[in-house]
C-alpha atoms as a PDB file:
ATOM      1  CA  UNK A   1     -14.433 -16.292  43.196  1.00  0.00           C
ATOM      2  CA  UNK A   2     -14.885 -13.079  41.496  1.00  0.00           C
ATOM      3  CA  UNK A   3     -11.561 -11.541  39.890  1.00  0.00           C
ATOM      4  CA  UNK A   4     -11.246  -7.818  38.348  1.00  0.00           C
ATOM      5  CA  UNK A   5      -9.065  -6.759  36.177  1.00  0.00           C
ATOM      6  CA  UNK A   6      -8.181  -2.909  35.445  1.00  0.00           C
ATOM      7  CA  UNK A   7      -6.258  -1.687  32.086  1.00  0.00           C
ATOM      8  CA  UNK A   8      -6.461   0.932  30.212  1.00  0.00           C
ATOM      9  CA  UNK A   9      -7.827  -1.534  26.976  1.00  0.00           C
ATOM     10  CA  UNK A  10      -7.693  -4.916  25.860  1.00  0.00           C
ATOM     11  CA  UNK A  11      -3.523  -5.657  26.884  1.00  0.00           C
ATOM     12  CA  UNK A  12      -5.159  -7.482  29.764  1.00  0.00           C
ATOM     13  CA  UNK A  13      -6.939 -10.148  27.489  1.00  0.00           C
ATOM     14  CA  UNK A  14      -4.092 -12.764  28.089  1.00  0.00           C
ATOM     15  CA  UNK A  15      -3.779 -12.377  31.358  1.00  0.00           C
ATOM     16  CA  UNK A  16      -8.233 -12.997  31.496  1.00  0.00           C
ATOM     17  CA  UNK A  17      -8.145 -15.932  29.403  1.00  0.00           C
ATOM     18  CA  UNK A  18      -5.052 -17.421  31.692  1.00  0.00           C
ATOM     19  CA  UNK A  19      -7.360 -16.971  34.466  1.00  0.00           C
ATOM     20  CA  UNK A  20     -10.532 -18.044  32.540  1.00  0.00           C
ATOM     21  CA  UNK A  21      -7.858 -21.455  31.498  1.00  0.00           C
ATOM     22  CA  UNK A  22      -6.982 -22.203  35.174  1.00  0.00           C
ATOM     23  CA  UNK A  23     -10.331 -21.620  36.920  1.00  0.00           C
ATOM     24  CA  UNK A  24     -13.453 -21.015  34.536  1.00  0.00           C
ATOM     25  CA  UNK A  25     -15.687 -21.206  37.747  1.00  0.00           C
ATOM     26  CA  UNK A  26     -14.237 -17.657  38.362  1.00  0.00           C
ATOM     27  CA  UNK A  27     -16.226 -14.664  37.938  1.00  0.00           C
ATOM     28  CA  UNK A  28     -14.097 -12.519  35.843  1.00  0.00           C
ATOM     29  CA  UNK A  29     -14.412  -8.426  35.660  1.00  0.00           C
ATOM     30  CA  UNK A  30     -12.733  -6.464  32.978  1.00  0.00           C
ATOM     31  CA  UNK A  31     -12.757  -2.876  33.609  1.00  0.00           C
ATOM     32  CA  UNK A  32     -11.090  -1.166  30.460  1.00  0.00           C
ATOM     33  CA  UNK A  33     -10.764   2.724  29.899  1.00  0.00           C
ATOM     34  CA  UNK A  34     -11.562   3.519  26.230  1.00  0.00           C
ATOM     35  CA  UNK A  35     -12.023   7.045  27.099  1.00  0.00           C
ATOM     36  CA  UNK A  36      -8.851   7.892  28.573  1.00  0.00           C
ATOM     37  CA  UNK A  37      -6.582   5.536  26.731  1.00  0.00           C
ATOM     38  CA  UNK A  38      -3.418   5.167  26.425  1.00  0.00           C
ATOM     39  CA  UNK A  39      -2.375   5.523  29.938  1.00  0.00           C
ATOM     40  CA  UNK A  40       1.550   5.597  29.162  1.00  0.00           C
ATOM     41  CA  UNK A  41       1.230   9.232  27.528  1.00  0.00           C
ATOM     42  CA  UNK A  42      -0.290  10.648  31.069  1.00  0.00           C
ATOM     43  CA  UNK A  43       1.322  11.970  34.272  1.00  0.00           C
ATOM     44  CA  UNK A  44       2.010   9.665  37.272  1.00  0.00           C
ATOM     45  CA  UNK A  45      -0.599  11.267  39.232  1.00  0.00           C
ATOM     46  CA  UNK A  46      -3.207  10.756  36.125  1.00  0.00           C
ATOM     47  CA  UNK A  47      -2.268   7.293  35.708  1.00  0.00           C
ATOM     48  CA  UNK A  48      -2.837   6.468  39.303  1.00  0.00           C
ATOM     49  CA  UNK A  49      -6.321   8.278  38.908  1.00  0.00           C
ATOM     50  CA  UNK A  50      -7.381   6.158  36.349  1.00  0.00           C
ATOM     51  CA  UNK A  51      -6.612   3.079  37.902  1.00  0.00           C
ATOM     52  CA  UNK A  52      -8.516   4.006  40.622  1.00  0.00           C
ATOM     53  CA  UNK A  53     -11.415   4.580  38.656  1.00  0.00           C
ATOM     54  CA  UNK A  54     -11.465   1.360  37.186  1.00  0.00           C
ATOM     55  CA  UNK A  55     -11.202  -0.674  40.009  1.00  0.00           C
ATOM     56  CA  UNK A  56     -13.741   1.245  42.351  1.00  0.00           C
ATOM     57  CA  UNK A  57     -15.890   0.487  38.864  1.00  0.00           C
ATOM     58  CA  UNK A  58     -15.527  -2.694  39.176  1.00  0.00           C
ATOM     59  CA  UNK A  59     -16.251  -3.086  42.985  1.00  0.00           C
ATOM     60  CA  UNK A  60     -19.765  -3.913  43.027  1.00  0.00           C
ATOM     61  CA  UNK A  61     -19.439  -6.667  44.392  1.00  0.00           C
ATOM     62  CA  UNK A  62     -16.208  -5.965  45.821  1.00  0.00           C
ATOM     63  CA  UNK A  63     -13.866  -8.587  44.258  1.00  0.00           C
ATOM     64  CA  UNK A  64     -12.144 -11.067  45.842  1.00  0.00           C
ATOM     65  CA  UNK A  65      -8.283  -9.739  44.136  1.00  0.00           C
ATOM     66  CA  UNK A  66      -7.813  -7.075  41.787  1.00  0.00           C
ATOM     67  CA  UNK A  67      -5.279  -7.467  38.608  1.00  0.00           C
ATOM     68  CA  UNK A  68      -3.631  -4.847  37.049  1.00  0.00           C
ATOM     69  CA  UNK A  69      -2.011  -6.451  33.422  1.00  0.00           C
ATOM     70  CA  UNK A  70      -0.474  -3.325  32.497  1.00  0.00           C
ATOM     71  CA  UNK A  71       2.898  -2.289  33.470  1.00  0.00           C
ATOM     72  CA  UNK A  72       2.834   0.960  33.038  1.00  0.00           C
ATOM     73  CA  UNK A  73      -0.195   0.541  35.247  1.00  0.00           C
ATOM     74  CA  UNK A  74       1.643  -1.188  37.844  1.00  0.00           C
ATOM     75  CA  UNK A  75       4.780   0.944  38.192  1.00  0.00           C
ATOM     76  CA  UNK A  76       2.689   4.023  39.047  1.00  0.00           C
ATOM     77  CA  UNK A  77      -0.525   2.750  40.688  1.00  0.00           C
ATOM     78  CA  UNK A  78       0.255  -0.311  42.710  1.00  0.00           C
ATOM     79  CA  UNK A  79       1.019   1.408  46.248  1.00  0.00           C
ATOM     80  CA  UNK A  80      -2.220   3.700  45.640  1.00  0.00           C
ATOM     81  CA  UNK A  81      -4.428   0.423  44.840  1.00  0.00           C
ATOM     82  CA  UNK A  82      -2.991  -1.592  47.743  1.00  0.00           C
ATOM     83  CA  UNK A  83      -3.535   1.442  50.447  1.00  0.00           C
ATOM     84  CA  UNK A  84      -7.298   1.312  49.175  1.00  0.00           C
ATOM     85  CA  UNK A  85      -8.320  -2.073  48.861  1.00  0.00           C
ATOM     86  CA  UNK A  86      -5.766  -3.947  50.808  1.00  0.00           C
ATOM     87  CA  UNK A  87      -5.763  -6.663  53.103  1.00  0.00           C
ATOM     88  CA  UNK A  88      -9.388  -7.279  52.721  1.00  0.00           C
ATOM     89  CA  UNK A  89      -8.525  -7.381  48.834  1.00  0.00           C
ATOM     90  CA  UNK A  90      -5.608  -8.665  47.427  1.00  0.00           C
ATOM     91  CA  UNK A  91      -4.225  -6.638  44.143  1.00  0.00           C
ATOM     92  CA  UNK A  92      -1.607  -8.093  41.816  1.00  0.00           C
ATOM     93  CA  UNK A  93       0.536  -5.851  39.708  1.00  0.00           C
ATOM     94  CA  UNK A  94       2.806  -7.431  36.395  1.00  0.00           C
ATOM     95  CA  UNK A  95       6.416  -6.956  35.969  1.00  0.00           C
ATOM     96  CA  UNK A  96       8.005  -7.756  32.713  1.00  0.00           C
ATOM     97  CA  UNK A  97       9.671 -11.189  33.060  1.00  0.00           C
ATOM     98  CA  UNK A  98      13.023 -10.373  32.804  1.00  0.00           C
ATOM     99  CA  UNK A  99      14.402 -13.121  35.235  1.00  0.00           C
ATOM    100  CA  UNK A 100      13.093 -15.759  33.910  1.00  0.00           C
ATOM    101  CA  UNK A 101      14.761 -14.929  30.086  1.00  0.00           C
ATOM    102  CA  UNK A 102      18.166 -14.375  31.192  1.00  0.00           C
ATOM    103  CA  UNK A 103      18.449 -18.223  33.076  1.00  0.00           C
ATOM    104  CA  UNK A 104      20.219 -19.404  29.795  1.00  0.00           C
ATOM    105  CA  UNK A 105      23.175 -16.492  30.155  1.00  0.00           C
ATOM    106  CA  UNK A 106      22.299 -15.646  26.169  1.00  0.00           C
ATOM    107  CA  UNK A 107      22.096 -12.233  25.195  1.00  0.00           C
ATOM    108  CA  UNK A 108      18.065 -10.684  25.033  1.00  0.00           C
ATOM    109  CA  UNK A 109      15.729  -7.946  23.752  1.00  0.00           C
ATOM    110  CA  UNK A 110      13.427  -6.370  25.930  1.00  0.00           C
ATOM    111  CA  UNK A 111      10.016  -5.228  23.804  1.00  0.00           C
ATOM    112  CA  UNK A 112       8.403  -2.655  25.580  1.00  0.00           C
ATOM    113  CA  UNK A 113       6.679   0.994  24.738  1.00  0.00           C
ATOM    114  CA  UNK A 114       8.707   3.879  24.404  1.00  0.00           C
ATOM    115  CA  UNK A 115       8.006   5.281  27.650  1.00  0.00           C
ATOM    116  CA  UNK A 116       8.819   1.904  29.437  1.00  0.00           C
ATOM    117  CA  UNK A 117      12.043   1.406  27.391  1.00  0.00           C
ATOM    118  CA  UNK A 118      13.508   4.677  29.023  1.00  0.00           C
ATOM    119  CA  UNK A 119      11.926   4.240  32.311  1.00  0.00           C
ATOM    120  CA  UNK A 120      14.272   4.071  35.735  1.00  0.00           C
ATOM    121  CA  UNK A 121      11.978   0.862  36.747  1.00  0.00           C
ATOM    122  CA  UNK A 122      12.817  -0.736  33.726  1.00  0.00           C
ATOM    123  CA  UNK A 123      16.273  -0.176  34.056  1.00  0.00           C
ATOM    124  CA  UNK A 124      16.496  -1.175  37.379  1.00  0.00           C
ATOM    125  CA  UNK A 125      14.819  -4.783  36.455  1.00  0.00           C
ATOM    126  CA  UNK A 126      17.585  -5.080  34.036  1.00  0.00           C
ATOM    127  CA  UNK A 127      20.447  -3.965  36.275  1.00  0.00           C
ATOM    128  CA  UNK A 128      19.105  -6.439  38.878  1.00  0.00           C
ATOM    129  CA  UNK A 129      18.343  -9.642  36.983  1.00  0.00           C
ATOM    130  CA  UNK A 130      20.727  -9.201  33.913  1.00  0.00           C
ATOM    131  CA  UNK A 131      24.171  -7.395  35.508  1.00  0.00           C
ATOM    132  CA  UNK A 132      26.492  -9.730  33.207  1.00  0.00           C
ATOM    133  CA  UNK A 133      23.927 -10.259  29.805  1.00  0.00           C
ATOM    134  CA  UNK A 134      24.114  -8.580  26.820  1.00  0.00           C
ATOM    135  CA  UNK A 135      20.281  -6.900  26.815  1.00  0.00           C
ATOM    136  CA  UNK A 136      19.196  -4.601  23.789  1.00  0.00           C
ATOM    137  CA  UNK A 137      15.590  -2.256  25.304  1.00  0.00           C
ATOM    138  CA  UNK A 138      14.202  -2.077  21.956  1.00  0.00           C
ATOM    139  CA  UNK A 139      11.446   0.817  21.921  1.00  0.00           C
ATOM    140  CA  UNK A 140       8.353  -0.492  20.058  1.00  0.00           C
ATOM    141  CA  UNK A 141       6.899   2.366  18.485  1.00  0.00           C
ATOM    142  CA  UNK A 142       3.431   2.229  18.042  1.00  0.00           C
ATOM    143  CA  UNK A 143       2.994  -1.361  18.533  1.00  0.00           C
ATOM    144  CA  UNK A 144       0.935  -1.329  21.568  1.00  0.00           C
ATOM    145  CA  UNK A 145      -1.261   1.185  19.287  1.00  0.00           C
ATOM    146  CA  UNK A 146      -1.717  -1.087  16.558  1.00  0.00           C
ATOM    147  CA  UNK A 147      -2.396  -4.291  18.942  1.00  0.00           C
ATOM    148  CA  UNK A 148      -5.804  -2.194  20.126  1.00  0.00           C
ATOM    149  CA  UNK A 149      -6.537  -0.834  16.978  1.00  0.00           C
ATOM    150  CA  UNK A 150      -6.314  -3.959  14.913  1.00  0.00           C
ATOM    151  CA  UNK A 151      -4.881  -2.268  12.051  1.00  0.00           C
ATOM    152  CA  UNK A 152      -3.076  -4.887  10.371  1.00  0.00           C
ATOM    153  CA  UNK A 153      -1.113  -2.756   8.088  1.00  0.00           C
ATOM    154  CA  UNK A 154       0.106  -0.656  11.378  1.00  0.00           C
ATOM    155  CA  UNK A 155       0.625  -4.278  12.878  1.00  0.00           C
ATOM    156  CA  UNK A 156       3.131  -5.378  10.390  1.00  0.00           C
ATOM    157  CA  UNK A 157       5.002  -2.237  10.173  1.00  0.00           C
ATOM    158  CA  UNK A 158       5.311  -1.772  13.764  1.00  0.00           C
ATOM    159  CA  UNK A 159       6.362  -5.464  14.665  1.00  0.00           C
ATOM    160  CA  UNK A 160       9.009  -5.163  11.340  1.00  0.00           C
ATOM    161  CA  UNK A 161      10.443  -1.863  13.254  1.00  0.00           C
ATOM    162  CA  UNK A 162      10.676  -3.561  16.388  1.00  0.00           C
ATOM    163  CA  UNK A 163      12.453  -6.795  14.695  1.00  0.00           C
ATOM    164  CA  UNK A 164      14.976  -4.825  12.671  1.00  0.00           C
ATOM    165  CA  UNK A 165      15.863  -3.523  16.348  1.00  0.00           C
ATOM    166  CA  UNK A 166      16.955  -6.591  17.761  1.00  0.00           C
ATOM    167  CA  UNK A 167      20.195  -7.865  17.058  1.00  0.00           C
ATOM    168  CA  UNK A 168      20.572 -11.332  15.577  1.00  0.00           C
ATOM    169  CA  UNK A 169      22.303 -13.050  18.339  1.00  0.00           C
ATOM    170  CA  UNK A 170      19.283 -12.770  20.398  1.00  0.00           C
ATOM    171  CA  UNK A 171      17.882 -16.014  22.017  1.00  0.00           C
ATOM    172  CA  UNK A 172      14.845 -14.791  23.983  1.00  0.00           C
ATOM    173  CA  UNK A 173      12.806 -11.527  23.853  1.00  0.00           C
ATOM    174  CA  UNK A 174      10.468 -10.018  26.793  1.00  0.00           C
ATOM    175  CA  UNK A 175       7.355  -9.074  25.942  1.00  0.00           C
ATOM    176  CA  UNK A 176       7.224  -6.142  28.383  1.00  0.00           C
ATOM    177  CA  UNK A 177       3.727  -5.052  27.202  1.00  0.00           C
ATOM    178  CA  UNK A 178       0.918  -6.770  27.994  1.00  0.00           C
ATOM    179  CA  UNK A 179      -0.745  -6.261  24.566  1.00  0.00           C
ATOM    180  CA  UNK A 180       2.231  -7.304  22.707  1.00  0.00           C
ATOM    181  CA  UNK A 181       1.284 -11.417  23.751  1.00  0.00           C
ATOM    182  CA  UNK A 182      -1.923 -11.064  21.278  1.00  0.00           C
ATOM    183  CA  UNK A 183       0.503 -11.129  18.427  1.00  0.00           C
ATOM    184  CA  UNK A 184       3.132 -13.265  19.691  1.00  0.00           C
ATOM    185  CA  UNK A 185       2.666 -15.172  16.817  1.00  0.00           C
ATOM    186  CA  UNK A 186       3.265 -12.639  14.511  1.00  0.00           C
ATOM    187  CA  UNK A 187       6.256 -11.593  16.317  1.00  0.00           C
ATOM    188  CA  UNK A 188       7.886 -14.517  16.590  1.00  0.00           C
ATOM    189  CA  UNK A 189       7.858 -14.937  12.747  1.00  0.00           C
ATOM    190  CA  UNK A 190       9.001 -11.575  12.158  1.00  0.00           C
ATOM    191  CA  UNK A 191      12.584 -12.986  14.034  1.00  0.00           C
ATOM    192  CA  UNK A 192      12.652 -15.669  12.286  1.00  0.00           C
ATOM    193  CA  UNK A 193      11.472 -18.203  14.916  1.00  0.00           C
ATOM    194  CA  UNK A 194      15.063 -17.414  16.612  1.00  0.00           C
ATOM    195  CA  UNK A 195      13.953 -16.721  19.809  1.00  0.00           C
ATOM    196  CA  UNK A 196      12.378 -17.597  22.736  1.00  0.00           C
ATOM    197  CA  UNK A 197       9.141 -15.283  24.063  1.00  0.00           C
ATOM    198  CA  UNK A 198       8.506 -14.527  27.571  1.00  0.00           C
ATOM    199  CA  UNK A 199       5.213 -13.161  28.443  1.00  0.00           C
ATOM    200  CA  UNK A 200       4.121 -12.788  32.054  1.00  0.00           C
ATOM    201  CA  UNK A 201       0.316 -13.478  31.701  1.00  0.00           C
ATOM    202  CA  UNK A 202       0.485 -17.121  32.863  1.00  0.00           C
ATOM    203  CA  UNK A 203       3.250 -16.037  35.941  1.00  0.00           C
ATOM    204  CA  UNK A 204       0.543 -13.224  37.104  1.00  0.00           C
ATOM    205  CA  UNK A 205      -2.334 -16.220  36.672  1.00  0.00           C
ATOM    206  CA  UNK A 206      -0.190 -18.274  39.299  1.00  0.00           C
ATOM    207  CA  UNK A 207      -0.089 -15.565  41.542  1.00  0.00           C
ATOM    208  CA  UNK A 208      -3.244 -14.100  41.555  1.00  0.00           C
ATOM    209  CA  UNK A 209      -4.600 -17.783  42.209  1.00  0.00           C
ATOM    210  CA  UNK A 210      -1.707 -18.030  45.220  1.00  0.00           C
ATOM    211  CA  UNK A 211      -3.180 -14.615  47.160  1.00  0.00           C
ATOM    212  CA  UNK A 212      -6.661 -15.896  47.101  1.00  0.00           C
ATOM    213  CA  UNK A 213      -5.651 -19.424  48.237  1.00  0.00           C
ATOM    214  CA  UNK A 214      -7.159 -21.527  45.527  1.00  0.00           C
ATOM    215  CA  UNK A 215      -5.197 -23.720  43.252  1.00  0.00           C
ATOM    216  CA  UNK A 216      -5.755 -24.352  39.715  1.00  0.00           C
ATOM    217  CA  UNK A 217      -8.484 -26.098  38.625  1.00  0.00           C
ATOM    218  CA  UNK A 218      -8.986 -26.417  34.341  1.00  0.00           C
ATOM    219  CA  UNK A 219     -11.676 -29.219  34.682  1.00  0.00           C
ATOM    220  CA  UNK A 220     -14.150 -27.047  37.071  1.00  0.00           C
ATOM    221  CA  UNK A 221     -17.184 -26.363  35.737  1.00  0.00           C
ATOM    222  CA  UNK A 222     -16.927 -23.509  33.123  1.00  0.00           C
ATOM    223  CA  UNK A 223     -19.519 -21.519  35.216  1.00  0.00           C
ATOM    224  CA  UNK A 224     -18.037 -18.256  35.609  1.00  0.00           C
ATOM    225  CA  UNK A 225     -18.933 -15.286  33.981  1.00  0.00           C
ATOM    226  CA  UNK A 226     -16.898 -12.689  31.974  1.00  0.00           C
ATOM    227  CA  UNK A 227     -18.692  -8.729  32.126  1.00  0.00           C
ATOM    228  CA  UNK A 228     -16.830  -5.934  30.471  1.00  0.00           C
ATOM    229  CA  UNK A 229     -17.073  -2.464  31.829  1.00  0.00           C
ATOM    230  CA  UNK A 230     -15.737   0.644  29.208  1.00  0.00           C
ATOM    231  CA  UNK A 231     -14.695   3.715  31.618  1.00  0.00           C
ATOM    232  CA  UNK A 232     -17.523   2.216  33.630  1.00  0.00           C
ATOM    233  CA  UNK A 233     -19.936   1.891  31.907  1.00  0.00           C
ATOM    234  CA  UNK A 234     -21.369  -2.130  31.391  1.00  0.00           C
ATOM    235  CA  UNK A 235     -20.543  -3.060  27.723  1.00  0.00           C
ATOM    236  CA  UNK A 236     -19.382  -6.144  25.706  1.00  0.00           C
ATOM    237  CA  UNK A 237     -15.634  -6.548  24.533  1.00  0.00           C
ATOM    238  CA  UNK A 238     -14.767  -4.159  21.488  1.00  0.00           C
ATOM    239  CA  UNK A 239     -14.467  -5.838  17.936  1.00  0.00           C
ATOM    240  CA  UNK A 240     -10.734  -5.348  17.745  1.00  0.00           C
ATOM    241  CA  UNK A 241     -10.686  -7.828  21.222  1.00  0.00           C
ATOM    242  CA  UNK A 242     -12.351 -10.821  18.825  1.00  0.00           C
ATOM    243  CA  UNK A 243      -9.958 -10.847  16.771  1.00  0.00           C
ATOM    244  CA  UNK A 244      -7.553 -12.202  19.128  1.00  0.00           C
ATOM    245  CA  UNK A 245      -7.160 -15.680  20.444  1.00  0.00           C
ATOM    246  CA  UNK A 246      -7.550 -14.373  24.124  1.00  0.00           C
ATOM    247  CA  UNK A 247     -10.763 -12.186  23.279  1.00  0.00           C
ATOM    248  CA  UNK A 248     -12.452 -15.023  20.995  1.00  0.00           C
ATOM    249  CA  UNK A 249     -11.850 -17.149  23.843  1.00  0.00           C
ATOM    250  CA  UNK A 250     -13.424 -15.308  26.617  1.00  0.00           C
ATOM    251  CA  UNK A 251     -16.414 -14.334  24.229  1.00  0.00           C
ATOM    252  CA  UNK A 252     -17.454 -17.909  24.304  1.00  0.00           C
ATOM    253  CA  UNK A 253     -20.614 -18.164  26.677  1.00  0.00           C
ATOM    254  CA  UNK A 254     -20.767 -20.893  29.137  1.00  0.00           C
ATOM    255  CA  UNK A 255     -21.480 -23.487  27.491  1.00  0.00           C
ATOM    256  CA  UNK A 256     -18.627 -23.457  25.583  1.00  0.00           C
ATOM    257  CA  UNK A 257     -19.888 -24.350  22.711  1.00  0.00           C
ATOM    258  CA  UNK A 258     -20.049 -21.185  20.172  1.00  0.00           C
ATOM    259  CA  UNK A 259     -18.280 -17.535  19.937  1.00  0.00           C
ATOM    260  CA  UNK A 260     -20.168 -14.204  20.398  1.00  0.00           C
ATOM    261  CA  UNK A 261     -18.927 -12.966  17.294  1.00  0.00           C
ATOM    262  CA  UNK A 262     -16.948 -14.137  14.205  1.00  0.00           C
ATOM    263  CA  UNK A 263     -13.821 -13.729  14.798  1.00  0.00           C
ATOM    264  CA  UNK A 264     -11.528 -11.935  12.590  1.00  0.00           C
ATOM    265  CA  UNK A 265      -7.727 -12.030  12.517  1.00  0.00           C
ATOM    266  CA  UNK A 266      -5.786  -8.344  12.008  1.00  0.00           C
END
């Protein structure tokens, strides 16, 4: 089973090591775009482009599904992906899981980038799932930034900005950026503990297994590999991705047994 995976940087390393969790007898593909990044501040048509790329980069071998962990990604270059690769290859977009945080009827936040937060799709999810709940879009400047960066000083202030935003009554908050899950942690003490996160990374797992027809399996044998392609070009996962959790994890060989690096917390 060989999986690819196409971001513009390392916001898909959650959604990886979900994948890596639930099957590590999968081949694994991550085709990142250093040299374009970020995607959010280009034009529809650009965006599309660029997810293109990185999916044709990773098709030798063709994969058996392609993953895009990005929503900006998947807004704008779904359709494009699927009239290219589809049926013969499955390709699974994210969607911020909005549904699943407004069950309890409490009022939410919505994290996403700045583009997102004032994006018609975004709305639309909101208007959909959450017609009668009190939900505060809070616009996370510069937080996706920081999260590839590793700068821990730009991590701190950017998650504080983003916490001041959401109102105290708050009893869950979306992550609706993929990068924003490698610092849940931090998040999640910057409100206090108040709050319940959603993140989508394990949801997109499930259904990436579900269009190839295979089921979950933790206890296979951890025989599947992880290569990393940079705008196409074969490379090994950046520094700022060991730092992470979800990059330290998928570093580890196959044996299990030691990391690829030292990893280093922003």
């Amino acid at each position: 089973m060989r999986i690819a995976l196409v971001d513009s940087g390392i916001g898909m390393l959650s959604t990886a090591a979900a994948l890596r969790r639930a099957r590590p007898d999968a081949d694994l593909v991550l085709s990142m775009d250093p040299d374009h990044m970020p995607w959010g501040a280009r034009s529809d048509d650009e965006v599309i482009g660029r997810a293109l790329a990185g999916a044709r980069a990773a098709g030798d071998p063709r994969p058996d599904a392609i993953v895009v962990p990005c929503n900006t990604a998947s807004v704008h270059s779904l359709a494009a992906l699927r009239a290219e690769f589809e049926p013969r290859t499955p390709v699974i977009g994210t969607v911020p899981p909005i549904k699943p945080a407004t069950a309890s009827g409490d009022p939410i936040a919505v994290w996403a980038t700045a583009a997102t937060s004032r994006s018609r799709y975004q709305t639309g999810l909101i208007e959909r799932f959450a017609p009668d709940i009190a939900v505060t879009q809070v616009a996370c400047v510069g937080l996706a930034e920081a999260v590839e960066s590793a700068d821990a000083r730009a991590l701190d202030e950017a998650v504080s900005y983003a916490a001041d935003l959401t109102p105290d009554d708050v009893t869950g908050v979306v992550l609706g950026c993929t990068h924003y899950d490698l610092v849940s942690e931090r998040i999640d003490a910057a409100l206090g503990r108040r709050a319940s996160l959603f993140t989508a990374a394990e949801a997109v797992c499930v259904q990436t297994l579900r269009r190839l027809g295979a089921a979950p399996d933790p206890d296979a044998p951890r025989t599947g590999t992880v290569r990393v392609l940079r705008s196409g070009r074969p490379d090994t996962l950046p520094d700022s991705a060991l730092g992470y959790p979800a990059g330290a994890f998928l570093a580890l060989p196959p044996d299990g047994r030691s990391v690829a690096a030292e990893v280093r917390r922003p």
